[in-house]
N, C-alpha and C. Protein backbone atom coordinates (compact mmCIF):
# COMPACT_ATOMS: atom_id res chain seq x y z
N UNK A 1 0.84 -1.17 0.00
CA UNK A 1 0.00 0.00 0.00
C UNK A 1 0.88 1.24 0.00
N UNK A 2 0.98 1.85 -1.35
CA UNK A 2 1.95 3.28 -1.21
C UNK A 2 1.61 4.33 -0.28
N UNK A 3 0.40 4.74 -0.02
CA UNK A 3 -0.02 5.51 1.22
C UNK A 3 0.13 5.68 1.98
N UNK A 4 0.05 3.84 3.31
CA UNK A 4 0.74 4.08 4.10
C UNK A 4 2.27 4.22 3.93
N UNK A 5 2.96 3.52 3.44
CA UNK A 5 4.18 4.16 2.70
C UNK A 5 4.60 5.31 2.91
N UNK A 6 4.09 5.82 2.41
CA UNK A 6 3.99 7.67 2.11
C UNK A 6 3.69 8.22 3.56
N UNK A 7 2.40 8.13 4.19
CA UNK A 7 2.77 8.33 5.57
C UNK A 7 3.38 8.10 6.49
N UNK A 8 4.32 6.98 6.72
CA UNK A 8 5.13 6.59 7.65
C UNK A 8 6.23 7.20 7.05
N UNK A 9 6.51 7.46 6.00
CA UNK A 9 7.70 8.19 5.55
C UNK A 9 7.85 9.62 5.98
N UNK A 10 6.60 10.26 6.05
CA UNK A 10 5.83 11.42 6.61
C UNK A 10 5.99 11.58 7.63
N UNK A 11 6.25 10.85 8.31
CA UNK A 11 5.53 10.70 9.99
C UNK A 11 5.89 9.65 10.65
N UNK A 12 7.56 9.55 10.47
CA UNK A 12 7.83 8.38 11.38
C UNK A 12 7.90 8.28 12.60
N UNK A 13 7.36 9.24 13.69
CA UNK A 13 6.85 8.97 14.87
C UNK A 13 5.46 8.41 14.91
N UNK A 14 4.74 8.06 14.63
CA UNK A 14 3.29 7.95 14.53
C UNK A 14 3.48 6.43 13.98
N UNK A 15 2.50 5.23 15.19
CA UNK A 15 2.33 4.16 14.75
C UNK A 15 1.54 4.19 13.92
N UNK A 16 1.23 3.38 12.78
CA UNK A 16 -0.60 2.80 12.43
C UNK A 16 -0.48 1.17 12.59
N UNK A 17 -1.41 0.67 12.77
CA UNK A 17 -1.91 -0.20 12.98
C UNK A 17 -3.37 -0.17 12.29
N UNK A 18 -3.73 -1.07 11.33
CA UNK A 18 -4.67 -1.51 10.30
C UNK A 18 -5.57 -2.45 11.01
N UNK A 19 -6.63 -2.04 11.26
CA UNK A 19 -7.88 -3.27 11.96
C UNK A 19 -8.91 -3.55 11.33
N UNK A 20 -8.89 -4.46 10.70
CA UNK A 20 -9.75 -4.68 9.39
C UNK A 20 -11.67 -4.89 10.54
N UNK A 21 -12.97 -4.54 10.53
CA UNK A 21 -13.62 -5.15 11.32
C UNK A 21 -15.19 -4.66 10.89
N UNK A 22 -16.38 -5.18 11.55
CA UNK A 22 -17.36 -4.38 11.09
C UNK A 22 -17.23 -3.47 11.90
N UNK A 23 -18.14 -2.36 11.44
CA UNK A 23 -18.66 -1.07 11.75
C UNK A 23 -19.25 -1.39 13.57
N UNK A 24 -19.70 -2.42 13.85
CA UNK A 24 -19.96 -2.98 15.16
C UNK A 24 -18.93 -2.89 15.87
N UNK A 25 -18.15 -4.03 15.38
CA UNK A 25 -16.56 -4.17 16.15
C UNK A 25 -16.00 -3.09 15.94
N UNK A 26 -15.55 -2.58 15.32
CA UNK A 26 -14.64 -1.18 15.34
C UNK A 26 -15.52 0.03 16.02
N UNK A 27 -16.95 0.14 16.73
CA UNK A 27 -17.37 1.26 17.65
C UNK A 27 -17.01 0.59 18.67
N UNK A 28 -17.03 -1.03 18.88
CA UNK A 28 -16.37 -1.58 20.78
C UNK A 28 -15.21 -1.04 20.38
N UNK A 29 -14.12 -1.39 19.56
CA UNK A 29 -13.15 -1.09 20.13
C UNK A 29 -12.63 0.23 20.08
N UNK A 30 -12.70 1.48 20.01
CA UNK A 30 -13.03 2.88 20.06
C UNK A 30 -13.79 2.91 21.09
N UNK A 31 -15.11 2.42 21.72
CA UNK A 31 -15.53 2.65 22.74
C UNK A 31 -14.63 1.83 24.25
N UNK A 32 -13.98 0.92 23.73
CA UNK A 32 -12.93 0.13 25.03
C UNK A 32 -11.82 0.87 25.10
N UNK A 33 -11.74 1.66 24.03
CA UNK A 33 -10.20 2.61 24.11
C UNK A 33 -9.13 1.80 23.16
N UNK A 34 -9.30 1.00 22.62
CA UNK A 34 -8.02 0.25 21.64
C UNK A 34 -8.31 0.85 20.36
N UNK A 35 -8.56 1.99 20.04
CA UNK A 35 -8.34 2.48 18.99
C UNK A 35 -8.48 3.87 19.26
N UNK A 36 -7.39 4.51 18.53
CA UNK A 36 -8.12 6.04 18.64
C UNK A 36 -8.70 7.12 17.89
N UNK A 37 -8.90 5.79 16.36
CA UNK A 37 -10.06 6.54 15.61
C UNK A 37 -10.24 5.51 14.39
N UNK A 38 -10.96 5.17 14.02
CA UNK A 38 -11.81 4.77 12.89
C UNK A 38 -12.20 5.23 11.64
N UNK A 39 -11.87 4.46 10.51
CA UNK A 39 -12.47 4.55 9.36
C UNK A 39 -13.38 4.06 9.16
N UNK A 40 -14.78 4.11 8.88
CA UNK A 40 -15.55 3.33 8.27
C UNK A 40 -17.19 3.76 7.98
N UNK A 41 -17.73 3.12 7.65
CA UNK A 41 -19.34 3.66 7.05
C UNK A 41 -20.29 3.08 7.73
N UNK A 42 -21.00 3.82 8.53
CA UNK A 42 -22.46 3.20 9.49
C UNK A 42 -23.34 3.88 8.81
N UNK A 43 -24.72 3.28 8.66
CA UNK A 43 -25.52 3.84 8.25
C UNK A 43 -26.69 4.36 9.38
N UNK A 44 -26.34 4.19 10.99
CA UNK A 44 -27.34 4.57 11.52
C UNK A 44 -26.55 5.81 12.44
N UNK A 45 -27.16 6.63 13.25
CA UNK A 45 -26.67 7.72 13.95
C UNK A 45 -25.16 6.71 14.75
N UNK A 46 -23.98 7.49 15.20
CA UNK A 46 -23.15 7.77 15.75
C UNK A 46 -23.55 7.99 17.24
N UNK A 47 -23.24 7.00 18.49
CA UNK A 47 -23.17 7.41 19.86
C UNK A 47 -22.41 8.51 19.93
N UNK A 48 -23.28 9.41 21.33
CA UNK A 48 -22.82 10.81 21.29
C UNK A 48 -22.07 10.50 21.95
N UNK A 49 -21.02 9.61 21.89
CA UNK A 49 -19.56 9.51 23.13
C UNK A 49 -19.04 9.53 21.89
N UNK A 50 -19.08 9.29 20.43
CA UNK A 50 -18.24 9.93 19.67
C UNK A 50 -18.03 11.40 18.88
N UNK A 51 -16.96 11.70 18.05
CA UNK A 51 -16.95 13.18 17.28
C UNK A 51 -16.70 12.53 15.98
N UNK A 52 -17.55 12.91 15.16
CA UNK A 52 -17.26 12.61 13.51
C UNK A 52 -16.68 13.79 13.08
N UNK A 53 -15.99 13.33 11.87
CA UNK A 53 -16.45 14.05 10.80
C UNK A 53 -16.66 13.05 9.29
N UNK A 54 -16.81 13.87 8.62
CA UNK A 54 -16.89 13.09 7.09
C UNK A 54 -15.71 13.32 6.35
N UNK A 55 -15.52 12.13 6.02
CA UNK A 55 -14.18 12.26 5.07
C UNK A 55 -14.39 12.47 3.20
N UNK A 56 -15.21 12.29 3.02
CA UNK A 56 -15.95 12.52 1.49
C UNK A 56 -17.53 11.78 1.89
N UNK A 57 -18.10 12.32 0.76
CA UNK A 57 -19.36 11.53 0.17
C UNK A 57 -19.16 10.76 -1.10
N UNK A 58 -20.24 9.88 -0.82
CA UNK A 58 -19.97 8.65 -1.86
C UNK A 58 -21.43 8.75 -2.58
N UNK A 59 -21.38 9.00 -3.85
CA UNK A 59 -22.27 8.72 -4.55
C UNK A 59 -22.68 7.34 -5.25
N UNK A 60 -23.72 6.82 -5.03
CA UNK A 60 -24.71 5.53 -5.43
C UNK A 60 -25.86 5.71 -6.21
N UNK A 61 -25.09 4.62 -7.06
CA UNK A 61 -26.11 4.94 -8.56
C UNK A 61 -26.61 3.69 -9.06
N UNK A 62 -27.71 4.24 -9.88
CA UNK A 62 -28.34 2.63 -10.48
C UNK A 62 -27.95 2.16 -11.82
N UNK A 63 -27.63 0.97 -12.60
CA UNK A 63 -26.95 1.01 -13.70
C UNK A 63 -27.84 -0.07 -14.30
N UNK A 64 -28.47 0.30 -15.47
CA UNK A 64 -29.47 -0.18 -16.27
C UNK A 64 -28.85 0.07 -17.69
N UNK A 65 -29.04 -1.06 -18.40
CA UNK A 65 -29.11 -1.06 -19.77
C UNK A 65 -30.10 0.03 -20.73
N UNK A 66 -29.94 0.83 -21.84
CA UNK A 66 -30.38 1.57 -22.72
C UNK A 66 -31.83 1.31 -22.59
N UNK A 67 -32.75 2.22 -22.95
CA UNK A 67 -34.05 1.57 -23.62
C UNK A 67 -34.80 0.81 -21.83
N UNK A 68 -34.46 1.30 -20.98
CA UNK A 68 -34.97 0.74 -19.64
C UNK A 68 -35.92 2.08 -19.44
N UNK A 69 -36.88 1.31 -18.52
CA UNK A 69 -37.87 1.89 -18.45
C UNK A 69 -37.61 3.16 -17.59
N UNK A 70 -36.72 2.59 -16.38
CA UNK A 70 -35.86 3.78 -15.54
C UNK A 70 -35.09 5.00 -16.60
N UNK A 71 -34.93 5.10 -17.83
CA UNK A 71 -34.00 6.09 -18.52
C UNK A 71 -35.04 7.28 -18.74
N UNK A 72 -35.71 7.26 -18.69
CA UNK A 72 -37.05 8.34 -18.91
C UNK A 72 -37.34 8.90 -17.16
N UNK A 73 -36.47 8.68 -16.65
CA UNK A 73 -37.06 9.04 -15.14
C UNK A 73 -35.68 10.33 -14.66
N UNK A 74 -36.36 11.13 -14.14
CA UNK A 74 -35.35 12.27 -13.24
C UNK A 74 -34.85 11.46 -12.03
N UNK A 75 -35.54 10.69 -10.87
CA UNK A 75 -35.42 9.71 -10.22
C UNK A 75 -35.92 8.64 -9.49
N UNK A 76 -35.03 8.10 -9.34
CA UNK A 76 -35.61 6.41 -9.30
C UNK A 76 -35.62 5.89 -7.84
N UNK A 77 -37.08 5.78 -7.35
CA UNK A 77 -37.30 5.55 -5.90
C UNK A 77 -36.54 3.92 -5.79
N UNK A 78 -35.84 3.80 -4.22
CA UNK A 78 -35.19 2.43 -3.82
C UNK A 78 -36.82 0.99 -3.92
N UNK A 79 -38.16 1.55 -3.35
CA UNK A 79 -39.04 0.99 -3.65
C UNK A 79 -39.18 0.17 -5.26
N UNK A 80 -38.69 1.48 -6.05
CA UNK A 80 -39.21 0.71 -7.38
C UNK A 80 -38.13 -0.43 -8.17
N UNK A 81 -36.89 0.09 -7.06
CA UNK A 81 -35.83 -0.68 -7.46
C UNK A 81 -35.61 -1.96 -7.32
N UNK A 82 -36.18 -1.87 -6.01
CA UNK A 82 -36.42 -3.08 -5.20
C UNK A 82 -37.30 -4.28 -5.85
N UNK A 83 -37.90 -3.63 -6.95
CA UNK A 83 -38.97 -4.57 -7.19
C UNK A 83 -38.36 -5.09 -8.72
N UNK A 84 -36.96 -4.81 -9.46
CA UNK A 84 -36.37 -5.41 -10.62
C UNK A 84 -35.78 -6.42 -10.06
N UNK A 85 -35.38 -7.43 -11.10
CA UNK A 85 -34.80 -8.52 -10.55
C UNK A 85 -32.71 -7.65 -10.56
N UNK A 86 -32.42 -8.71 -9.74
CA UNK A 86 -30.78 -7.78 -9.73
C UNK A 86 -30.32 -8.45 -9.26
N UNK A 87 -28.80 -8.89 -9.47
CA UNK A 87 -27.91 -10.04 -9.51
C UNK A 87 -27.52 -9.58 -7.90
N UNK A 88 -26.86 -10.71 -7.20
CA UNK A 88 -26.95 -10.63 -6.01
C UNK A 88 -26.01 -12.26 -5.80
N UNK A 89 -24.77 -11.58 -4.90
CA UNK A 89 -24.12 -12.51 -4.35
C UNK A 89 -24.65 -13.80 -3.52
C-alpha cells in the first residue's frame, strides 16, 4: 500500500496499525479505548460519546441497460428498485 508508505515516511513517529472489522466491532473497540479513531461507514446515527467528521461523500447509482424503463425518469425511488430482478451474491 503506497499511502501508508507515504505516511510513515511522513511521519515516522506515529504508529498505524490496520484493523480490518465491522462497523460494530470497530465502535467496541473505540468505545474500550483500543483504537483512537476509525475509518468506516455506518448507516445509523453515531453514539454521542463519539466526534465525527466526514471524510468525502460517496455517490450511489443505479446502472441499467439503454431503452430501460428507468431512462425516462429524473429519479428512481429504492421501492421501485427493489422490485427489478438484480444479480446478487
Amino acid at each position: 500500500m503506497g499511502f501508508l508508505s507515504d505516511f510513515q515516511a511522513k511521519h515516522p513517529g506515529v504508529e498505524l496499525t490496520l484493523i480490518d472489522g465491522t462497523a460494530e466491532k470497530l465502535n467496541e473497540l473505540l468505545r474500550n479505548g483500543w483504537l483512537d479513531l476509525a475509518i468506516l461507514a455506518q448507516p445509523q446515527p453515531f453514539p454521542d460519546t463519539f466526534q465525527t467528521a466526514p471524510l468525502y461523500r460517496e455517490r450511489f447509482c443505479v446502472a441499467f441497460p439503454v431503452g430501460h424503463e428507468f431512462q425516462a425518469r429524473e429519479m428512481i425511488k429504492m421501492d421501485d428498485a427493489a422490485k427489478k430482478p438484480q444479480l446478487r451474491e
